[in-house]
Protein backbone atom coordinates (compact mmCIF):
# COMPACT_ATOMS: atom_id res chain seq x y z
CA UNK A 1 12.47 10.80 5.05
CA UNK A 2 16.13 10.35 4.66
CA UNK A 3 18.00 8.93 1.41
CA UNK A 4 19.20 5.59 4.04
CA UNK A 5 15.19 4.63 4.71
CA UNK A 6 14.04 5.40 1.04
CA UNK A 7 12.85 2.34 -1.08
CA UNK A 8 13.13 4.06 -4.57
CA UNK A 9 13.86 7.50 -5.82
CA UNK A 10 13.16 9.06 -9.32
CA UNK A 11 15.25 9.79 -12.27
CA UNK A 12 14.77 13.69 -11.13
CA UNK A 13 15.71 12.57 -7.54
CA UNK A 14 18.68 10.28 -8.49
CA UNK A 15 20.38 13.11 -10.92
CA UNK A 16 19.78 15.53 -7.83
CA UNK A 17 21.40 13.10 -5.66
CA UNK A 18 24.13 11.91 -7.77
CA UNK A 19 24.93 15.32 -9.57
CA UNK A 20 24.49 13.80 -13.07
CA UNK A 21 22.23 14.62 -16.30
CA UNK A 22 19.39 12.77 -17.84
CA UNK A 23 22.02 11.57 -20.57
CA UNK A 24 23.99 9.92 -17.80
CA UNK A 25 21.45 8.05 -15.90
CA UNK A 26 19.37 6.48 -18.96
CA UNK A 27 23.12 5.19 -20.79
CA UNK A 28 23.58 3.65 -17.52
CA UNK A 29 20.24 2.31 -16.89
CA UNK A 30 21.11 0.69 -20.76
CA UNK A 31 24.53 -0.47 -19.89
CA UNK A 32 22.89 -2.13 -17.15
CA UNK A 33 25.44 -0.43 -14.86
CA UNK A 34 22.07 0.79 -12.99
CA UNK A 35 18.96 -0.90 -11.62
CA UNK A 36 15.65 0.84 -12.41
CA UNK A 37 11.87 -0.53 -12.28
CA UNK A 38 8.50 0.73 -13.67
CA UNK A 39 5.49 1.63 -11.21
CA UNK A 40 2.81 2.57 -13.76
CA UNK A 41 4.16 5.11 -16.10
CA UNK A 42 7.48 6.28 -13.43
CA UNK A 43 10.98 5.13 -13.53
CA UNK A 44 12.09 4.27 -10.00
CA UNK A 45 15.92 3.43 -8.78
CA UNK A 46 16.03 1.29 -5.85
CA UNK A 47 18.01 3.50 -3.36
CA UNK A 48 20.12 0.03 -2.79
CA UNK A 49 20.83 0.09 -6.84
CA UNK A 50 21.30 4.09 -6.48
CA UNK A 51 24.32 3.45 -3.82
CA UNK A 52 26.08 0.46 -5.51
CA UNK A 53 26.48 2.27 -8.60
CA UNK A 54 27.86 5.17 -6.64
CA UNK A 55 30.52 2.64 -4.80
CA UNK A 56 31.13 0.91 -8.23
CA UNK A 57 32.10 4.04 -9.62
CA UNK A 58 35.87 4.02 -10.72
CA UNK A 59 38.05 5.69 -7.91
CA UNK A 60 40.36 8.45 -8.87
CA UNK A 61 43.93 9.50 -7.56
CA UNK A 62 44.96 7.92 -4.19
CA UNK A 63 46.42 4.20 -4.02
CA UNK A 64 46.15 1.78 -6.79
């Protein structure tokens, strides 16, 4: 299954896909910077939540 057809992926998933640590994805889940649901006992991120905090992410060099 590819990351564009994927309803949710797991914190283990997400800091795979997005390069980041544990640390980083729970202070954002807190900040409320990213969207995550329960399903028993798991933490899911809605792959749409997943790619608008990439996109929302603060760009760096270029134009301003």
């Amino acid at each position: 299954m590819t990351q564009s057809n994927m309803g949710a992926m797991t914190i283990q998933e997400f800091m795979d896909w997005a390069s980041v640590s544990h640390t980083t994805v729970y202070k954002q889940i807190n900040k409320g910077k990213l969207r995550a649901v329960k399903s028993g006992r798991r933490t899911l991120i809605p792959y749409e939540s997943a790619r608008s905090w990439l996109d929302n992410l603060p760009q760096i060099g270029g134009a301003s």
